[in-house]
Each structure stands twice: as C-alpha cells, then as structure tokens.
Protein backbone atom coordinates (compact mmCIF):
# COMPACT_ATOMS: atom_id res chain seq x y z
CA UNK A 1 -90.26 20.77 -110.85
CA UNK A 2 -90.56 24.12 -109.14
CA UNK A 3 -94.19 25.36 -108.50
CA UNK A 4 -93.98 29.40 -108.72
CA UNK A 5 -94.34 31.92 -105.54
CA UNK A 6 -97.58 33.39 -105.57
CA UNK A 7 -96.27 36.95 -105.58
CA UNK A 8 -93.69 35.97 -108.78
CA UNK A 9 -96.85 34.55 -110.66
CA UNK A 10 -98.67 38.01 -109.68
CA UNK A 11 -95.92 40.20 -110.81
CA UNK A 12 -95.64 38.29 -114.01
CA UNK A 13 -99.09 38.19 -114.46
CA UNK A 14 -99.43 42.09 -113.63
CA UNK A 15 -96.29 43.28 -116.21
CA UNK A 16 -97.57 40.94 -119.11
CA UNK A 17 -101.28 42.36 -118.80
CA UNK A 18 -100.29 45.22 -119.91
CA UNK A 19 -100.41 43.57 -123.50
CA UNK A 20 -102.87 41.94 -125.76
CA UNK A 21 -103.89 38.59 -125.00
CA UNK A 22 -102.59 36.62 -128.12
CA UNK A 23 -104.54 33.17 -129.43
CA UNK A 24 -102.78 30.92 -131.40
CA UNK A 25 -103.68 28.00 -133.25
CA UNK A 26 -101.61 24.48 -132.90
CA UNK A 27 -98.82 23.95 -135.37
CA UNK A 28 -98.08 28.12 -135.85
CA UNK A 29 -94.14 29.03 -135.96
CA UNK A 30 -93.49 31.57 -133.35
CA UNK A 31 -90.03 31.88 -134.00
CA UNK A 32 -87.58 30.02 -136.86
CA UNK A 33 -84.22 29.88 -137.47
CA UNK A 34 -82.13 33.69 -138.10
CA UNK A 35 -85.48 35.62 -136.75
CA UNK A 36 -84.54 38.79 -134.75
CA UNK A 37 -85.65 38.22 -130.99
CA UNK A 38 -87.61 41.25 -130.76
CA UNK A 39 -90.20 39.97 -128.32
CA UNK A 40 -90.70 37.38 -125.49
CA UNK A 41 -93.39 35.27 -124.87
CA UNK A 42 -95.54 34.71 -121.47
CA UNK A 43 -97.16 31.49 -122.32
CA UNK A 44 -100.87 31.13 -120.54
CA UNK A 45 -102.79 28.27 -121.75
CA UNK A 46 -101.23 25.66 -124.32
CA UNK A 47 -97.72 24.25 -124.90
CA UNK A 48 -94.56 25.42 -127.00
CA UNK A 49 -92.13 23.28 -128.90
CA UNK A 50 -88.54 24.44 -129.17
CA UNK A 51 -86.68 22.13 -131.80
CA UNK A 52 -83.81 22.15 -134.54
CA UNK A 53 -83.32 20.47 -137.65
CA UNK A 54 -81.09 18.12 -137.81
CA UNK A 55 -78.24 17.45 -140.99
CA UNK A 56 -80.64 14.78 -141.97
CA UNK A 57 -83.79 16.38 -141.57
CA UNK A 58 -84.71 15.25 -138.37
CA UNK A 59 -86.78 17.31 -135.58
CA UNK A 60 -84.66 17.37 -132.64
CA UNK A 61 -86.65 18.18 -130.32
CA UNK A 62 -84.63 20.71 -127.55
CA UNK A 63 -87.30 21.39 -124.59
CA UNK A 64 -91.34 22.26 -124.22
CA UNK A 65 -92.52 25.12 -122.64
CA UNK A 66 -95.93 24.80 -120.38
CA UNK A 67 -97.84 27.85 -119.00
CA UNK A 68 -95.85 30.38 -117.33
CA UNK A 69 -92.87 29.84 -119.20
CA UNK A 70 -91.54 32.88 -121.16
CA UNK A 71 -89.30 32.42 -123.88
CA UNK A 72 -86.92 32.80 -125.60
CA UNK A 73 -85.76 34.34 -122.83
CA UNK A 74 -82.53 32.07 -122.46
CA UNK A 75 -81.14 33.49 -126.22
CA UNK A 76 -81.65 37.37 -124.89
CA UNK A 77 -79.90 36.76 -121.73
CA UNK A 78 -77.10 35.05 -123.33
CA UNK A 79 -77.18 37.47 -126.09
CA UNK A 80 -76.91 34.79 -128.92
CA UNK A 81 -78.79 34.44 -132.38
CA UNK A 82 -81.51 32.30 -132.67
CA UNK A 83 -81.16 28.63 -134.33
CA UNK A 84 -84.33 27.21 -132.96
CA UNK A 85 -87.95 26.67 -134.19
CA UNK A 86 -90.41 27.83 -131.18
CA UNK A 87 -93.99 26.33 -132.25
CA UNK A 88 -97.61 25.81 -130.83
CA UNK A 89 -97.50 22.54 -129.67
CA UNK A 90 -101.61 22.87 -129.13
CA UNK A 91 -103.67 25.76 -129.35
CA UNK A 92 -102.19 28.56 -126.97
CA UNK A 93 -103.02 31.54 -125.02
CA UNK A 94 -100.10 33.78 -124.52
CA UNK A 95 -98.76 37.36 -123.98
CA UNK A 96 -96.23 38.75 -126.22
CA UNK A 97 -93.66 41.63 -124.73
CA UNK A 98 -91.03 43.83 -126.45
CA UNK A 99 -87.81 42.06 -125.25
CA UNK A 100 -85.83 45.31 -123.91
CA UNK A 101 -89.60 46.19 -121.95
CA UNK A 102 -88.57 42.34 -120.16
CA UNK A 103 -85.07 42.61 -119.56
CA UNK A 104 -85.90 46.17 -117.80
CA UNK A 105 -88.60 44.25 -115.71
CA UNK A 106 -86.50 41.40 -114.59
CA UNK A 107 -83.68 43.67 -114.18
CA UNK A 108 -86.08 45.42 -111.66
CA UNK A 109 -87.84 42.47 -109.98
CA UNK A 110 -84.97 39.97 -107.82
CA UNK A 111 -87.76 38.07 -107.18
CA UNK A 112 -88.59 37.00 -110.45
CA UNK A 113 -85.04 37.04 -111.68
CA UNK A 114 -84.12 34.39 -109.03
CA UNK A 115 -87.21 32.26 -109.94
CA UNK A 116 -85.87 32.17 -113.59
CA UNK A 117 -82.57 31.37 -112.41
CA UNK A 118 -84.11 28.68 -110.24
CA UNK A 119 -86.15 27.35 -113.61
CA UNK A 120 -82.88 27.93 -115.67
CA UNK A 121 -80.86 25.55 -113.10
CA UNK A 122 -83.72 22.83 -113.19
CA UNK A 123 -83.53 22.48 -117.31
CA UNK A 124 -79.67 22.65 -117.42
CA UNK A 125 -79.61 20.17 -115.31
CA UNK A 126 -82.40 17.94 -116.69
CA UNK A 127 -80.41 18.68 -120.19
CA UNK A 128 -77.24 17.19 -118.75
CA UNK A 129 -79.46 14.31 -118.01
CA UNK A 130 -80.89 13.89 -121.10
CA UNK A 131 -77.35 14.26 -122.93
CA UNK A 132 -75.82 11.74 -120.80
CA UNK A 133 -78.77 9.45 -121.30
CA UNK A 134 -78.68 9.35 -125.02
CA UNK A 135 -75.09 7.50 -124.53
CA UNK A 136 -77.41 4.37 -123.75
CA UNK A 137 -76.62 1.40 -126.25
CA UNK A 138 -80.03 0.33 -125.48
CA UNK A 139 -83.05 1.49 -126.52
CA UNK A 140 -85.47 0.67 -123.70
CA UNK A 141 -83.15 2.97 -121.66
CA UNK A 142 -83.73 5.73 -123.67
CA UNK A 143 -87.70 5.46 -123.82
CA UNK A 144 -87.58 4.69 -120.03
CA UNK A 145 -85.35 7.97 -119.24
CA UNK A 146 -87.56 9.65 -121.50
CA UNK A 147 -90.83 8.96 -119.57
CA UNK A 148 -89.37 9.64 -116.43
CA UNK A 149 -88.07 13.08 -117.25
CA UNK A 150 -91.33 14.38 -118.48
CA UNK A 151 -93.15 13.02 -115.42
CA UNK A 152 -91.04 15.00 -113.46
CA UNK A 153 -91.19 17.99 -115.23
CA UNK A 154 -95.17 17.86 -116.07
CA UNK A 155 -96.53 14.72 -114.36
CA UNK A 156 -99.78 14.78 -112.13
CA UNK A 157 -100.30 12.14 -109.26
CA UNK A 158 -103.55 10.71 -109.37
CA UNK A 159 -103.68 7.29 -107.25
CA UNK A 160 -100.07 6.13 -107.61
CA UNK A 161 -100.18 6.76 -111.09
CA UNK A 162 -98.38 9.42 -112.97
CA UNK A 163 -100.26 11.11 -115.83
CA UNK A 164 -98.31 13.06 -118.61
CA UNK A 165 -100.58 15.26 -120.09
CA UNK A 166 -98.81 15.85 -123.96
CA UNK A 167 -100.15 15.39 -127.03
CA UNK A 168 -96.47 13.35 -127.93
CA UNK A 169 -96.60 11.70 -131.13
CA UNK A 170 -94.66 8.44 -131.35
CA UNK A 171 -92.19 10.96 -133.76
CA UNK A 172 -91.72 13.22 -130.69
CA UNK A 173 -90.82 10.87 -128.74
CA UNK A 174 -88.06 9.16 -131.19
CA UNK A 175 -86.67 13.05 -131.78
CA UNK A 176 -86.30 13.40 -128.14
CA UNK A 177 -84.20 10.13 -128.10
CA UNK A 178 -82.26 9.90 -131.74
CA UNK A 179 -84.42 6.96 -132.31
CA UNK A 180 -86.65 5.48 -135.44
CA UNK A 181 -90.15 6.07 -135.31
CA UNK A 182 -90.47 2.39 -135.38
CA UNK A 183 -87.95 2.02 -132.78
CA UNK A 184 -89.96 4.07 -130.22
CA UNK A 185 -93.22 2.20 -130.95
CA UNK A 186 -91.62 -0.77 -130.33
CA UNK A 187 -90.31 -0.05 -126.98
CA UNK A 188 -93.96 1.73 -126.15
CA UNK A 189 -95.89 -1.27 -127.02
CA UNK A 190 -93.53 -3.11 -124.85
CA UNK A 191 -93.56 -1.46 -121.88
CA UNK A 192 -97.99 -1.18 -122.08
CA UNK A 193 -97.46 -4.82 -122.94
CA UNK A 194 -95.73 -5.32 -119.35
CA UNK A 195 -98.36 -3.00 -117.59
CA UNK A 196 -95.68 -0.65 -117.27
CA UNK A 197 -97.19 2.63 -119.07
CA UNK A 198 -100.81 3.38 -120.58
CA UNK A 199 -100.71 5.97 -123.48
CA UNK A 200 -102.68 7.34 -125.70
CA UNK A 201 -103.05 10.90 -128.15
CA UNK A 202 -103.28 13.03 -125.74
CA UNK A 203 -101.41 11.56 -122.70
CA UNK A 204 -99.10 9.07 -121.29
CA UNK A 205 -99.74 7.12 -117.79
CA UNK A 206 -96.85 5.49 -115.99
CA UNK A 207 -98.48 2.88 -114.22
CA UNK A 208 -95.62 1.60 -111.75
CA UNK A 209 -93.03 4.10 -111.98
CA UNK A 210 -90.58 1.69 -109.62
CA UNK A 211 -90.70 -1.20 -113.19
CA UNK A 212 -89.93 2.43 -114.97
CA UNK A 213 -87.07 2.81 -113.18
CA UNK A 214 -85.28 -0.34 -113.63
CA UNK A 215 -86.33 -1.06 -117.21
C-alpha cells in the first residue's frame, strides 16, 4: 500500500478545493452502468464501491476506493464507457471535478501523475492476484486470500494484530470470491472458531496473520 507524498496530497487537496465539498449518504449511486463520465471524484472521508452485475444477478464486486482515491479516473484515461456501479459504501465526504478540468491538472502535475501510476500499478497487480486466486478449488483459500488482500491494502497494526476497518457484509465478501453467502459464513465462522480472525459489522481482525497464510 503506498502512503501519498505530502506535497501530492497538498496539490490534490489545493486543485479539488476549488469545488464544493459534497456529502453523501451510504448506499447513493454515484455512477451506473452507460452514465457519461463527466466528472471525477476526490474521495475525503467515507468509502466507494465499484461493482458489476453479474448474468445471474450477482454483485461482483471490482475494487473499493478509500480517501484520496479519485475515480473513475481509470475509464477517462483509457477512454472507455462506463459498465460499473460506483456507490457510497458509508456516508462520504468528497469533491467532485469536471473530468477535462482533471485530465488538464494531471497533465500539468508529473508528480501526481506518477503517484497515480504508482496506485494504478499496485491494483493491477493486486487484480492479477485476485484473478489468479479465484482458480482455488477450495474455498478456505479464497476467504483466506481475501483477508489478506484487504489487510494489505487498508489494514492497521495495532499489537500484532491487523484490523480491517470495512463495513463488509458476509454478501461482500462472497461477491469478492464467486462464493454463496452461506459458503463465506461458513469459512468465517471457521477461521474465528480457530482464533484465526475476529470480525464483526464494522471490521475484521486477523489475529495471527502467519495461520492466515497457510490456511
């Protein structure tokens, strides 16, 4: 996980100020499916859900954004339609941008274009992962990937213990890994059983990340 340069975060902060502070509740579609990109998204407080719908109705859930992610960045850049829902995960603070205002700024900031290349490198790669991962047979291998990945990517120490701090419904967590609902539970009761993980509504603790790694 890449912590941002002070004087990227102040530039970012300093272009995006020039716009009204947004507030918006949990559960609000920012973007859906065929809607125009017309403006990005500096995300300040809160967390945002990027997901697709699956033949069968399933939430597929493609990446979360925490704060100081801008999106959809990624579609602009690569100049392709949109085919994604981006929603409030929890109530967030954010600034919105006219997309052609950001690609100017970047355009005229290296230093902030490299950190986004930096970030962009980071979730391709963690993608491949995840991909690669969901060739498993086994469940317990998903789940266990699963965990791991997010405590990278939003994990805080705190006395050998890694805290996820996500609001991730047992649903998330089976559309992350093309499991059932009941599937997931299952493998999440098993591994608090085996004083491998702690969980709750509002976050998940991995406990002994070294049992993580081998389950």
């Amino acid at each position: 996980m890449f912590e941002m340069e002070p004087q990227v975060l102040e530039k970012l902060n300093s272009f995006f100020s020039q716009y009204k502070p947004l507030t918006i509740k949990k559960g609000k579609i920012l973007y859906q499916p065929d809607d125009q990109i017309l403006n990005i998204y500096l995300l300040k407080e809160g967390l945002v859900r990027q997901y697709s719908i699956s033949e069968k109705g399933d939430e597929v859930t493609i990446n979360v954004f925490r704060p100081y992610s801008f999106f959809p960045i990624m579609l602009i850049l690569a100049n392709q339609s949109n085919n994604y829902f981006f929603e409030a995960q929890t109530d967030i603070t954010a600034f919105r941008a006219p997309a052609e205002k950001v690609i100017e700024f970047l355009k005229s900031e290296p230093e902030v274009l490299f950190d986004l290349t930096k970030r962009f490198s980071a979730a391709i790669t963690g993608l491949s992962k995840r991909i690669e991962e969901l060739s498993f047979d086994q469940a317990s291998n998903r789940i266990a990937s699963l965990l791991l990945y997010l405590a990278q990517r939003f994990g805080e120490q705190n006395d050998g213990e890694i805290i996820i701090n996500l609001p991730l419904t047992h649903q998330d967590l089976a559309s992350w890994t093309s499991l059932t609902r009941e599937t997931a539970s299952r493998q999440l009761k098993n591994l608090s059983s085996l004083g491998i993980i702690s969980y709750n509504r509002q976050s998940i603790t991995i406990l002994d990340k070294n049992r993580l790694l081998k389950s």
